[in-house]
C-alpha atoms as a PDB file:
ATOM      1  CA  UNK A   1     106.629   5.799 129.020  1.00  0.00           C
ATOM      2  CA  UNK A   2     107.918   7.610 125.750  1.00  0.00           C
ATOM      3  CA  UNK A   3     105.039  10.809 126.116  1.00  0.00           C
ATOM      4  CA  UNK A   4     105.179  10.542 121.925  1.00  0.00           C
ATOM      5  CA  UNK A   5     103.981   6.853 122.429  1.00  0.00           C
ATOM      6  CA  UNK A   6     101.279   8.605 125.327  1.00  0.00           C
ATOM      7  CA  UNK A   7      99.718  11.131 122.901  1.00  0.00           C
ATOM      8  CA  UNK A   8      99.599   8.388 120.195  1.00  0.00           C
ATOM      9  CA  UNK A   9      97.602   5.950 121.931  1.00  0.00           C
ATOM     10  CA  UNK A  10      95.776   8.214 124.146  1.00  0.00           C
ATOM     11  CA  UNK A  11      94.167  10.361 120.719  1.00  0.00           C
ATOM     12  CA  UNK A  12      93.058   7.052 118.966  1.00  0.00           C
ATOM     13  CA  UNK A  13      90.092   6.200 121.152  1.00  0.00           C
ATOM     14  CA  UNK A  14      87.826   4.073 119.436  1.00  0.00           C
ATOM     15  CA  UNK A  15      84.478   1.983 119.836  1.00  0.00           C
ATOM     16  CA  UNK A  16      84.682  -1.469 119.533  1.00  0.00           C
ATOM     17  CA  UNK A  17      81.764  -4.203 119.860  1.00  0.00           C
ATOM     18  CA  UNK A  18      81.027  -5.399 123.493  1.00  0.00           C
ATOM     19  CA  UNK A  19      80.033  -9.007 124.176  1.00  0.00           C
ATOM     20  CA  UNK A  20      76.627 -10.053 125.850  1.00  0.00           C
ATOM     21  CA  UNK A  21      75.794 -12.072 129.109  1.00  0.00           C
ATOM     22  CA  UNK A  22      73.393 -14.879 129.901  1.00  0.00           C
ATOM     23  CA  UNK A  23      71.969 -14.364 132.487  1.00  0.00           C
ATOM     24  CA  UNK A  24      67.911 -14.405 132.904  1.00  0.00           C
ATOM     25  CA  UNK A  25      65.701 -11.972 131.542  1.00  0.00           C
ATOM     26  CA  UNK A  26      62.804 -10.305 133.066  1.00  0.00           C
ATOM     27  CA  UNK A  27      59.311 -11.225 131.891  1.00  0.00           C
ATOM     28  CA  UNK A  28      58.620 -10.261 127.876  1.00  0.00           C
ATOM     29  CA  UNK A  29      60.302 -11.695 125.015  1.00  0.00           C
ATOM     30  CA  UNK A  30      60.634  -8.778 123.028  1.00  0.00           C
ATOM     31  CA  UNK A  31      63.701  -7.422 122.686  1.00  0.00           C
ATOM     32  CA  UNK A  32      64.127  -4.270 121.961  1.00  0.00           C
ATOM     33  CA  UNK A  33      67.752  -2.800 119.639  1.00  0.00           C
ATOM     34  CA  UNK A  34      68.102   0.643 121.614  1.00  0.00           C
ATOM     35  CA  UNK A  35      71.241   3.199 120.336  1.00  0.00           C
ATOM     36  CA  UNK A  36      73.094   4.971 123.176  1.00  0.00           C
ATOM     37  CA  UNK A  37      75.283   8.387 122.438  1.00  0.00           C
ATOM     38  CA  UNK A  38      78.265   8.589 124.639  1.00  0.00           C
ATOM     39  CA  UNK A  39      81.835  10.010 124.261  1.00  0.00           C
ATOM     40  CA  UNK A  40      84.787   7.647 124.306  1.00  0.00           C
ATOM     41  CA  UNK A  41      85.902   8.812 127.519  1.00  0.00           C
ATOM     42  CA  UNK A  42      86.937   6.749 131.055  1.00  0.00           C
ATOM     43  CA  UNK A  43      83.365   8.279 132.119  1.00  0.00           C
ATOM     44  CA  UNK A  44      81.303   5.802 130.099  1.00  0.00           C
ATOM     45  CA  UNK A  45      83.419   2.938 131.526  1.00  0.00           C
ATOM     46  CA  UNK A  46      80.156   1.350 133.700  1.00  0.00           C
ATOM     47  CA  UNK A  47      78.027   0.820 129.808  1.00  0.00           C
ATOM     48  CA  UNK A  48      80.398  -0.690 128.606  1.00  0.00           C
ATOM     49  CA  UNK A  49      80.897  -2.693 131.455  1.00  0.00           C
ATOM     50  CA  UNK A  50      77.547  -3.249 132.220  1.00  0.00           C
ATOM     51  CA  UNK A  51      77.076  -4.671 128.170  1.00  0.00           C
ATOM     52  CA  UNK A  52      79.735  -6.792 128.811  1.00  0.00           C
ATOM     53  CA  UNK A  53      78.300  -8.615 131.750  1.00  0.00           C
ATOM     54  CA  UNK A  54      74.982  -8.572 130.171  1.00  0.00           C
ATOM     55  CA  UNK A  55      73.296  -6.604 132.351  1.00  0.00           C
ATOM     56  CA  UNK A  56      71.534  -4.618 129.348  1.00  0.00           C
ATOM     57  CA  UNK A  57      70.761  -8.371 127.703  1.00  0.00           C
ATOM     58  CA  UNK A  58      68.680  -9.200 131.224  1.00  0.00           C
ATOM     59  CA  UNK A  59      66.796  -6.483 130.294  1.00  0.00           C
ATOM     60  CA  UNK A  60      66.002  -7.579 127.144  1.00  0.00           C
ATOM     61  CA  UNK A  61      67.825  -4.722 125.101  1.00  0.00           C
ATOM     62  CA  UNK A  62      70.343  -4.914 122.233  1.00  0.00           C
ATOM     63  CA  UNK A  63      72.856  -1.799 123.048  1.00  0.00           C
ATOM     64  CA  UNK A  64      74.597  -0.149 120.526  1.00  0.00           C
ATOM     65  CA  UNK A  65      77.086   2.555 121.670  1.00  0.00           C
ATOM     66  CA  UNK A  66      77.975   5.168 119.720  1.00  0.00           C
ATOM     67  CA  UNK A  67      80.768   7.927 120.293  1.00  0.00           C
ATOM     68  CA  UNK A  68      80.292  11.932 119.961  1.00  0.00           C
ATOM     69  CA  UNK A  69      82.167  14.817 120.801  1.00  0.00           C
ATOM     70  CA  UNK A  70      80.575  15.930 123.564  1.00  0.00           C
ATOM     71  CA  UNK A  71      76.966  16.074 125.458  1.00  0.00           C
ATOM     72  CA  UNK A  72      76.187  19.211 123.590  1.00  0.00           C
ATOM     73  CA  UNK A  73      75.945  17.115 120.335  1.00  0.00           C
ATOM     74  CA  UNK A  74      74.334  13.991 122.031  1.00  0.00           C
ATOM     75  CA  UNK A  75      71.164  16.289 122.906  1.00  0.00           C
ATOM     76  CA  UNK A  76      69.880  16.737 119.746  1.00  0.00           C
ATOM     77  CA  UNK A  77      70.635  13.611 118.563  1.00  0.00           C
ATOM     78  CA  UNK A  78      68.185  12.047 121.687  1.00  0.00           C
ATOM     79  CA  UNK A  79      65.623  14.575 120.583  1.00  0.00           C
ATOM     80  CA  UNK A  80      65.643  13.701 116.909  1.00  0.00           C
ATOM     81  CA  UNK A  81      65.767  10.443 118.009  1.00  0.00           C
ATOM     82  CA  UNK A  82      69.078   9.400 116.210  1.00  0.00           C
ATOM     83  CA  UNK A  83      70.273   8.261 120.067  1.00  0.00           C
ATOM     84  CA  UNK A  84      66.889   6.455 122.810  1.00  0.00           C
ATOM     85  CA  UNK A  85      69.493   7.532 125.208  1.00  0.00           C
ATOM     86  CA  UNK A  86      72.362   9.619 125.680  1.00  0.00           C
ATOM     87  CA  UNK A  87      75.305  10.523 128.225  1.00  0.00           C
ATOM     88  CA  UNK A  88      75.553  14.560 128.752  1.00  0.00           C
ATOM     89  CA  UNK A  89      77.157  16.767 130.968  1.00  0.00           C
ATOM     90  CA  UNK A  90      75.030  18.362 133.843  1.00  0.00           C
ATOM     91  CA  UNK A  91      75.127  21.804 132.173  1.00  0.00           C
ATOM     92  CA  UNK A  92      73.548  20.719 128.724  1.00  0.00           C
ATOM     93  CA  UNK A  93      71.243  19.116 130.326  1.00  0.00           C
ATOM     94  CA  UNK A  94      70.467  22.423 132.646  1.00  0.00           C
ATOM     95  CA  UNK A  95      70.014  24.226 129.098  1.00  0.00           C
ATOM     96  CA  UNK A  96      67.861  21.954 127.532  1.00  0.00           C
ATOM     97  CA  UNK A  97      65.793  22.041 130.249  1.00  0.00           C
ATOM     98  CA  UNK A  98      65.932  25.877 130.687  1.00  0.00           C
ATOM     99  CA  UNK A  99      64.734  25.946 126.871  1.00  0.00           C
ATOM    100  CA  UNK A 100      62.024  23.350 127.403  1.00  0.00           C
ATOM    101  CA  UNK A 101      63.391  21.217 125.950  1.00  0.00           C
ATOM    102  CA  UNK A 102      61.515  17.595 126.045  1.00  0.00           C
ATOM    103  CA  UNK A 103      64.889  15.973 128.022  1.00  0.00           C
ATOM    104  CA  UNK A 104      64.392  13.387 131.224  1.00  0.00           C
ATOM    105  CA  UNK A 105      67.688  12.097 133.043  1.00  0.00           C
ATOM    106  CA  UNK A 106      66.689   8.365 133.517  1.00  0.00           C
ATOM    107  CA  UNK A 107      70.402   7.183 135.281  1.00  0.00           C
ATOM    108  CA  UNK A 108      73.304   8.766 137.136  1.00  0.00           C
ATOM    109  CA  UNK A 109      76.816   8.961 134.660  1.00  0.00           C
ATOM    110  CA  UNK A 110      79.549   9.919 136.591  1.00  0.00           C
ATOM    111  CA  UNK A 111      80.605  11.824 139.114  1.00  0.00           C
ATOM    112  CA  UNK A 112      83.953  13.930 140.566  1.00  0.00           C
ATOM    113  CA  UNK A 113      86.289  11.961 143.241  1.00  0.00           C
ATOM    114  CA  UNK A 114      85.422  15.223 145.296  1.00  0.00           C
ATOM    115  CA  UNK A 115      89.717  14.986 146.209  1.00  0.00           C
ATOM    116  CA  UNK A 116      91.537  18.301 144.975  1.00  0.00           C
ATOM    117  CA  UNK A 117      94.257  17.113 142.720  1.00  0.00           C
ATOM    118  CA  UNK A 118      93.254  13.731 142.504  1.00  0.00           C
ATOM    119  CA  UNK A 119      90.272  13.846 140.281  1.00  0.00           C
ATOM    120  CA  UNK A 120      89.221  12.333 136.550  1.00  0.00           C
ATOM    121  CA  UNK A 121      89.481  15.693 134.961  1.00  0.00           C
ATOM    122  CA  UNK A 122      91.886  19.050 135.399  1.00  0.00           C
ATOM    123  CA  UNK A 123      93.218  22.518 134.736  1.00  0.00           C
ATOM    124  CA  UNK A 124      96.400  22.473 133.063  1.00  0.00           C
ATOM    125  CA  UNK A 125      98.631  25.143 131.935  1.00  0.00           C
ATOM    126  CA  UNK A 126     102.451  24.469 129.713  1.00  0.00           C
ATOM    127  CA  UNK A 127     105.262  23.746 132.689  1.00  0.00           C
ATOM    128  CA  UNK A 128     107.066  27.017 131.915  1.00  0.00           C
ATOM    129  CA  UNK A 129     103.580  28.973 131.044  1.00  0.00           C
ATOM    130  CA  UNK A 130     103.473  32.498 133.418  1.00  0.00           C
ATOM    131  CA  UNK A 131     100.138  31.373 134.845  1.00  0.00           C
ATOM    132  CA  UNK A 132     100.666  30.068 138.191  1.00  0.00           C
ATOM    133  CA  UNK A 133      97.314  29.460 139.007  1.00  0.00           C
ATOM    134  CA  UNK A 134      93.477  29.538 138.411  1.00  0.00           C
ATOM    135  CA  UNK A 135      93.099  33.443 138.842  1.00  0.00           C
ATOM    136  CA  UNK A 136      95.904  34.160 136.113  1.00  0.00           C
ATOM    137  CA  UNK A 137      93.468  32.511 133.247  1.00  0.00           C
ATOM    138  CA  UNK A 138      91.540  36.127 132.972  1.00  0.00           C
ATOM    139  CA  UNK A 139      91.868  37.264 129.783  1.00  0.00           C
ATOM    140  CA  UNK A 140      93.339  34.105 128.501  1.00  0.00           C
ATOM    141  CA  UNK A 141      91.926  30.907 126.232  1.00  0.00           C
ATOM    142  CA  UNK A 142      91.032  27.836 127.695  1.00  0.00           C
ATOM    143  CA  UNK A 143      90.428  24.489 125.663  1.00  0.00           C
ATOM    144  CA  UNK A 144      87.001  23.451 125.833  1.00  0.00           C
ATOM    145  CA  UNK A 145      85.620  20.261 124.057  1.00  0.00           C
ATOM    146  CA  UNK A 146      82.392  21.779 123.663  1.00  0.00           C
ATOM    147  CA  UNK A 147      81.235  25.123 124.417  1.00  0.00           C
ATOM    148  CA  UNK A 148      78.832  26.395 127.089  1.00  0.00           C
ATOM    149  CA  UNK A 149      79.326  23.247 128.928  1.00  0.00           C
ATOM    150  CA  UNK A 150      80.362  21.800 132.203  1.00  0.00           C
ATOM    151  CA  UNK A 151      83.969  22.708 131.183  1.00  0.00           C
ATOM    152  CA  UNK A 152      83.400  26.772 131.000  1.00  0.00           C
ATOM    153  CA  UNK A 153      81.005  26.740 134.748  1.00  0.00           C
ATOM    154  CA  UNK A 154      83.613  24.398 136.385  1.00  0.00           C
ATOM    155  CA  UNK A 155      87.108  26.309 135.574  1.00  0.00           C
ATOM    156  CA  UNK A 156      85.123  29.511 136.156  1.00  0.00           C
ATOM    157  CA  UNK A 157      84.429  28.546 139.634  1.00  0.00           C
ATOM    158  CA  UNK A 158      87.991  27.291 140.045  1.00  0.00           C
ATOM    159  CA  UNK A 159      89.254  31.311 138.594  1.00  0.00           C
ATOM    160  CA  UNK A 160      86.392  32.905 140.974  1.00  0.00           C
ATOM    161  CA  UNK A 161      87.239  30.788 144.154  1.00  0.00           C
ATOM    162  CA  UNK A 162      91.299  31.940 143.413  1.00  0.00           C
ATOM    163  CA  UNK A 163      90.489  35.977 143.061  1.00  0.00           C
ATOM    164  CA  UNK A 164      90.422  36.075 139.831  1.00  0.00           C
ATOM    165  CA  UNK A 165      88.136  37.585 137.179  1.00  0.00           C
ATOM    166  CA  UNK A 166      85.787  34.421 135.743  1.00  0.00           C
ATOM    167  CA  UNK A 167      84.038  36.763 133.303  1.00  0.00           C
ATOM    168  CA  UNK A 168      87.152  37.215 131.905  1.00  0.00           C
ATOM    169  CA  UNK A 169      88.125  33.916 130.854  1.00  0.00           C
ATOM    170  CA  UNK A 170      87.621  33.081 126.849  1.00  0.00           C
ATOM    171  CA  UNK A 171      87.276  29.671 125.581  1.00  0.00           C
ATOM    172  CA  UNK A 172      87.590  27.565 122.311  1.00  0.00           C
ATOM    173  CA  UNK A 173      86.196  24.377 121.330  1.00  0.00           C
ATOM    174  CA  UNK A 174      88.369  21.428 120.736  1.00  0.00           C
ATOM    175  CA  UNK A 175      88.501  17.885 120.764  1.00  0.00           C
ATOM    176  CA  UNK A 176      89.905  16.260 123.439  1.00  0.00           C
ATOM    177  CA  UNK A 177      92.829  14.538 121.614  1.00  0.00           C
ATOM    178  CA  UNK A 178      93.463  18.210 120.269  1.00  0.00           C
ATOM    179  CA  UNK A 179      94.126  19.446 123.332  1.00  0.00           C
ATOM    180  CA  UNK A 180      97.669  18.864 124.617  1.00  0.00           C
ATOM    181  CA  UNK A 181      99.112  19.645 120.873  1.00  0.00           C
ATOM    182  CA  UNK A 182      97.455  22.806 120.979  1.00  0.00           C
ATOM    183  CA  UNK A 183      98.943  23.887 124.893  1.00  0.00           C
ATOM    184  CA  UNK A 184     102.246  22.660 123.771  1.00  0.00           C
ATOM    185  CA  UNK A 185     101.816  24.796 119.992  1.00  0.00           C
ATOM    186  CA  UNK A 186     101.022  27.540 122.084  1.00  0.00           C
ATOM    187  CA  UNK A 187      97.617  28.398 120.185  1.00  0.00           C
ATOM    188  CA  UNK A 188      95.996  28.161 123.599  1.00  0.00           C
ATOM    189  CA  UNK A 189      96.895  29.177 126.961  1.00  0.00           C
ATOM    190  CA  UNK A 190      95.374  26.039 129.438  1.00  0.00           C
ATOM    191  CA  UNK A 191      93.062  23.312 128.300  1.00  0.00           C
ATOM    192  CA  UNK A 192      91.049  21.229 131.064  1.00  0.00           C
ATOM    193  CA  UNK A 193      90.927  16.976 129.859  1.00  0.00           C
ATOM    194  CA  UNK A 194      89.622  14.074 131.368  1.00  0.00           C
ATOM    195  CA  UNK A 195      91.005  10.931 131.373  1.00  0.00           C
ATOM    196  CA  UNK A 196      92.657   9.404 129.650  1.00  0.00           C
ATOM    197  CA  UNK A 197      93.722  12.828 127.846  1.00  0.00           C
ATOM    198  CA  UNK A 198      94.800  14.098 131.119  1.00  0.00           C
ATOM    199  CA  UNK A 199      97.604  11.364 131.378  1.00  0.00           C
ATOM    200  CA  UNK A 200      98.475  12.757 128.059  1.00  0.00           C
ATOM    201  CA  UNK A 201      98.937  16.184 129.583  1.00  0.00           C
ATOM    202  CA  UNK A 202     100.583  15.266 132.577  1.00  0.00           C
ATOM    203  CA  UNK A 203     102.938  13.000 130.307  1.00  0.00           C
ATOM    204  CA  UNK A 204     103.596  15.933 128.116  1.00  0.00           C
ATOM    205  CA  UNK A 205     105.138  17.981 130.797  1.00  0.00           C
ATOM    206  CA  UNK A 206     102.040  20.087 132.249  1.00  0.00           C
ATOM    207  CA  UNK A 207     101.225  21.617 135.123  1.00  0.00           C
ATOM    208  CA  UNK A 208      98.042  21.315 136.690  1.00  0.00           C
ATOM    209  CA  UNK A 209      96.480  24.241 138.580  1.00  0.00           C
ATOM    210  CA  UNK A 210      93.046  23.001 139.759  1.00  0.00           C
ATOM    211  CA  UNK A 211      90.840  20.452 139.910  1.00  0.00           C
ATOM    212  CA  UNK A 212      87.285  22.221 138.814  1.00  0.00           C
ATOM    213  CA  UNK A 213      85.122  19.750 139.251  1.00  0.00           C
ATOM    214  CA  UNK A 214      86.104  19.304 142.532  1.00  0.00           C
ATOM    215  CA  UNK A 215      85.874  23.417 142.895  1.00  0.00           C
ATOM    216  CA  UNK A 216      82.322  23.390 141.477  1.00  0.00           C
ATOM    217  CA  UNK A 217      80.801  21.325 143.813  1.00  0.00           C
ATOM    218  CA  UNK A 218      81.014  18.431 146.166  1.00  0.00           C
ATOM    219  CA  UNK A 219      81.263  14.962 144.404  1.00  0.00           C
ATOM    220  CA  UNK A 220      80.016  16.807 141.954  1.00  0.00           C
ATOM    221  CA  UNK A 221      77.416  15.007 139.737  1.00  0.00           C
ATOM    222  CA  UNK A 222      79.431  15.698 136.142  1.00  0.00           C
ATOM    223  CA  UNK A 223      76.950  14.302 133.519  1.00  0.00           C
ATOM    224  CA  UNK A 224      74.045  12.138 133.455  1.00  0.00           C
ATOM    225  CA  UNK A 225      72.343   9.486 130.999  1.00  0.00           C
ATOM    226  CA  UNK A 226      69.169  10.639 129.859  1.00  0.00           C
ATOM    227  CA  UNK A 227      66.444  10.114 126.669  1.00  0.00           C
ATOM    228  CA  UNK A 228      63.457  11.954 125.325  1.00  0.00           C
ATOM    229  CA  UNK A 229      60.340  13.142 126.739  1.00  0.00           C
ATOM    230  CA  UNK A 230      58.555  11.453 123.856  1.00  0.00           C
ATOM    231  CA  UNK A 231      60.570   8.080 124.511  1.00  0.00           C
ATOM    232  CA  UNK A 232      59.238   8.300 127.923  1.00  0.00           C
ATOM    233  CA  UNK A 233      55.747   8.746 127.264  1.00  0.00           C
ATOM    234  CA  UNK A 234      55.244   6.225 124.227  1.00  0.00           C
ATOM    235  CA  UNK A 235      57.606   3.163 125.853  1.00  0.00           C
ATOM    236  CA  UNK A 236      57.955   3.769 129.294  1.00  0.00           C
ATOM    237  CA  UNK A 237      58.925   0.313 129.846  1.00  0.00           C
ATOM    238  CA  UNK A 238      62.192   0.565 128.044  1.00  0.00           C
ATOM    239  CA  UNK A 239      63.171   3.390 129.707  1.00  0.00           C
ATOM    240  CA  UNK A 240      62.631   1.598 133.206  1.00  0.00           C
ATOM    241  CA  UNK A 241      64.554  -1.779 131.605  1.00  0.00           C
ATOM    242  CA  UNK A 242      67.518   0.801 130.818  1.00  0.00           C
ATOM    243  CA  UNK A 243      67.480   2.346 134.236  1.00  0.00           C
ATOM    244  CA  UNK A 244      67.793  -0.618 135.945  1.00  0.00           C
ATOM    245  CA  UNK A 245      70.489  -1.899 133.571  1.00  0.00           C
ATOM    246  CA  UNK A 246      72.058   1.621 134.057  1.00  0.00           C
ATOM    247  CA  UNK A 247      72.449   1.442 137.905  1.00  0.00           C
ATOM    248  CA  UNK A 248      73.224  -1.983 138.069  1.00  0.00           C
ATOM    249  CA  UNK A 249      76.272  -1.233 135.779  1.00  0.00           C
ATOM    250  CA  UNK A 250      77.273   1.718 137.923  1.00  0.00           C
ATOM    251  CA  UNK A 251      77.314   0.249 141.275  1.00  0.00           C
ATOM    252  CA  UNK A 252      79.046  -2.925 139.989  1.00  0.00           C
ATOM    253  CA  UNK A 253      81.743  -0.499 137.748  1.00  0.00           C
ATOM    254  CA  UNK A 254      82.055   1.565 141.153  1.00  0.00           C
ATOM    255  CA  UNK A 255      83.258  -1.950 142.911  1.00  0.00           C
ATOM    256  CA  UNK A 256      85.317  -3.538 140.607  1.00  0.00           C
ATOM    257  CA  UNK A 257      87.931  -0.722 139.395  1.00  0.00           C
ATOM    258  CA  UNK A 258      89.922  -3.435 137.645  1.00  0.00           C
ATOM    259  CA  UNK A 259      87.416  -4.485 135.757  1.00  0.00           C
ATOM    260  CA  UNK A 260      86.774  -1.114 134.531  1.00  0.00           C
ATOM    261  CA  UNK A 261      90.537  -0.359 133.695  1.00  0.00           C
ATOM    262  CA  UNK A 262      90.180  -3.881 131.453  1.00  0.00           C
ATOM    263  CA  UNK A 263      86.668  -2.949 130.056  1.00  0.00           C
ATOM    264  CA  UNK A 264      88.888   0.570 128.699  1.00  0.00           C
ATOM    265  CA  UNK A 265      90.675  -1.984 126.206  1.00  0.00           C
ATOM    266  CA  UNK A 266      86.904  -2.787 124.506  1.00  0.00           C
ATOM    267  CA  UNK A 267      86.468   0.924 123.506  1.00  0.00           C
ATOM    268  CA  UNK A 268      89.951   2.780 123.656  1.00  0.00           C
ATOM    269  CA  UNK A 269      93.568   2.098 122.446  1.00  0.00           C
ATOM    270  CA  UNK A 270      95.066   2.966 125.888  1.00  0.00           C
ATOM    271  CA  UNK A 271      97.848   1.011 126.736  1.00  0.00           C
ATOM    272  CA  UNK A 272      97.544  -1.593 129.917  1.00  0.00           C
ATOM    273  CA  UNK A 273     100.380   1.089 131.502  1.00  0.00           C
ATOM    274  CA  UNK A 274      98.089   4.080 130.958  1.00  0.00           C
ATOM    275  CA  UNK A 275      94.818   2.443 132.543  1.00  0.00           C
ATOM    276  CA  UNK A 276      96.975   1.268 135.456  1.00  0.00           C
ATOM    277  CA  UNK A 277      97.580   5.125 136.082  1.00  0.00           C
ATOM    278  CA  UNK A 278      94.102   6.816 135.232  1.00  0.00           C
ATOM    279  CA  UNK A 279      92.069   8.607 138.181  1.00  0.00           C
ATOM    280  CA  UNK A 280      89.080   6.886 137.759  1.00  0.00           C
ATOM    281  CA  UNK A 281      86.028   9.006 138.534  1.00  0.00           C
ATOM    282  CA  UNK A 282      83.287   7.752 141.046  1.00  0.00           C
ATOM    283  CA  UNK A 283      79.799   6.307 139.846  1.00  0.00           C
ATOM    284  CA  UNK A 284      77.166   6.313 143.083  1.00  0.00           C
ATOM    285  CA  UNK A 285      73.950   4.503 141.131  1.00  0.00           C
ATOM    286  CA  UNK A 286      72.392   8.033 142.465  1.00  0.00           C
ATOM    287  CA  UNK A 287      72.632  11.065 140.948  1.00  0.00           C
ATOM    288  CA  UNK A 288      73.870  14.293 143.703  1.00  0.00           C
ATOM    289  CA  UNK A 289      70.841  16.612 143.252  1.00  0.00           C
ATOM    290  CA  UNK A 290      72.801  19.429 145.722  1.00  0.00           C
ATOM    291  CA  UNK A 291      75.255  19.273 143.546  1.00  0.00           C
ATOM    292  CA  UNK A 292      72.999  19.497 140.181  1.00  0.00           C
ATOM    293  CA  UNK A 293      71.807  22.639 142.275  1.00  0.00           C
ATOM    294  CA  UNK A 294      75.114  24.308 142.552  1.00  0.00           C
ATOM    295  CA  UNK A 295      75.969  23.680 139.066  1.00  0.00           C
ATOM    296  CA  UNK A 296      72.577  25.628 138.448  1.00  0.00           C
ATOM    297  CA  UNK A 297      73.037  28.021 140.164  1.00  0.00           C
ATOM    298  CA  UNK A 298      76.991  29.003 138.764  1.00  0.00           C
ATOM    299  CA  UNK A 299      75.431  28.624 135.449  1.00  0.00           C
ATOM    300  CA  UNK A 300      72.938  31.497 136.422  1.00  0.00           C
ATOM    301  CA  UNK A 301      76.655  33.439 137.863  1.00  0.00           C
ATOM    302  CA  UNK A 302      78.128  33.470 134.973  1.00  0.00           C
ATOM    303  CA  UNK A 303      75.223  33.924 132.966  1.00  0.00           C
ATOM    304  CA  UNK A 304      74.583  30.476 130.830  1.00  0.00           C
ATOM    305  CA  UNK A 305      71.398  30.718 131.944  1.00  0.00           C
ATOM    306  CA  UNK A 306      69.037  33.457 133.263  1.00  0.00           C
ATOM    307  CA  UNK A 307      66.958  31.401 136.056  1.00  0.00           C
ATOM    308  CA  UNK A 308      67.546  27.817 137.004  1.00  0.00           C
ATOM    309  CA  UNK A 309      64.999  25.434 135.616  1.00  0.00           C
ATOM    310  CA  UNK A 310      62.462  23.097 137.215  1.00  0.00           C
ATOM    311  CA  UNK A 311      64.803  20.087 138.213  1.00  0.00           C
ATOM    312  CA  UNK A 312      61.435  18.138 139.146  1.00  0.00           C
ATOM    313  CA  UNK A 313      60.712  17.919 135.372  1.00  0.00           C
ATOM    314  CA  UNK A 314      64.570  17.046 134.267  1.00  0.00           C
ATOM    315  CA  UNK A 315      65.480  14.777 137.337  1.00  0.00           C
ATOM    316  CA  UNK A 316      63.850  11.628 137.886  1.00  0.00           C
END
């Protein structure tokens, strides 16, 4: 594969409509046109999945999925109530909740492989760059797609765990698709991606050095699907219907890895060779509180947040 024809495809990821099923719905007739943030991202695979087999449509909802940058932006969207739902990382969550913020996870999203170099999402540094591993990123810039996120606790773990200083590591915000142009111009120093961008990185020559998620936590529980407070208390109904249509799409997205490297083609441009070769993360239909806990208490490390917040009021 021509790594120009990688980076083409790979930064032209966009939504496309998903069909519906047929088969029965639960008791009600009503049904009820619900908008869902997510990012277009191999993470969000089971949704789209789980529309296509009309798993949503037994519960009697019309899904619309709409793309963001990241969780950071998907949050306020939920609580203006642009989004009913949304798909966040585990730290945005942790900081809406640590600001009181009216959020309630309602589904697992996805979660880490838990295998060191074999995970959805890595550290990666140019093939010729001075930094041979995690500890050398102190005082350096690391590629973020959204600040204050998963992203910045994770690869601070990774620098910690290797020696190095984690305070010291700066980060920018940038797309994902802007991230292997910017290690290869040089303007950064490392970026970490998830796939598909990190078969753009590893097709554009470079290195990885960790696997953070994996560092951060056990099967680490990266993001969660989640709505408002005020969705919950005035329709409580919907948000069960979407749970169950949310865990049902997991568990069948977790067994049928094929059909989640087809489903890729509904919502992406990547090319049949580049699913073949994605690390597909894991999705358990339950979220890894112990691991929600960790990531809490990093976040308190490294100062994101000053105490960890009541994960009886954010969890379900």
């Amino acid at each position: 594969m021509r790594r120009s024809t990688l980076l083409a495809v790979l930064t032209t990821a966009m939504l496309l409509a998903a069909g519906c099923g047929t088969d029965p719905e639960p008791s009600g007739t009503e049904v009820d046109k619900v908008n869902t943030g997510v990012i277009a991202i191999v993470d969000v695979a089971p949704i789209y999945l789980g529309k296509e087999k009309g798993f949503f449509t037994e519960q009697r909802i019309d899904l619309t999925l709409t793309t963001a940058q990241g969780g950071a932006a998907i949050v306020p969207a939920v609580l203006n109530g642009q989004y009913q739902f949304g798909f966040s990382n585990t730290i945005s969550l942790l900081l809406g909740a640590s600001k009181d913020l009216p959020v309630k996870v309602v589904a697992n999203g996805t979660n880490s492989t838990g295998v060191d170099g074999q995970d959805f999402g890595s550290l990666f540094v140019k093939a010729d760059s001075p930094i041979k591993s995690a500890k050398g990123l102190a005082g350096r810039t690391v590629a973020a797609n959204t600040l204050k996120n998963i992203v910045e606790t994770s690869v601070r773990e990774s620098v910690r765990k290797d020696g190095g200083d984690a305070a010291a590591v700066k980060f920018t915000e940038l797309a994902f698709p802007d991230q292997v142009p910017a290690l290869e111009s040089g303007s950064v120093d490392a970026i970490f991606v998830v796939e598909p961008f990190q078969q753009a990185a590893v097709a554009a020559g470079a290195r990885r050095i960790a696997s953070s998620y994996v560092d951060a936590a056990p099967d680490l529980t990266v993001a969660m699907y989640f709505t408002s407070q005020q969705l919950l208390g005035s329709d409580p109904d919907l948000v069960a219907r979407f749970t169950t249509a949310m865990k049902k799409s997991l568990a069948y997205a977790d067994a049928h890895p094929d059909e989640v490297r087809n489903v890729l083609a509904s919502y992406t441009k990547i090319t049949p060779e580049v699913r073949a070769a994605l690390v597909l993360p894991k999705w358990p239909a339950d979220i890894n509180t112990a691991s929600v806990e960790a990531l809490a208490g990093l976040a308190v490390t490294d100062g994101l947040l000053t105490a960890k917040p009541d994960l009886t009021k954010l969890l379900p």
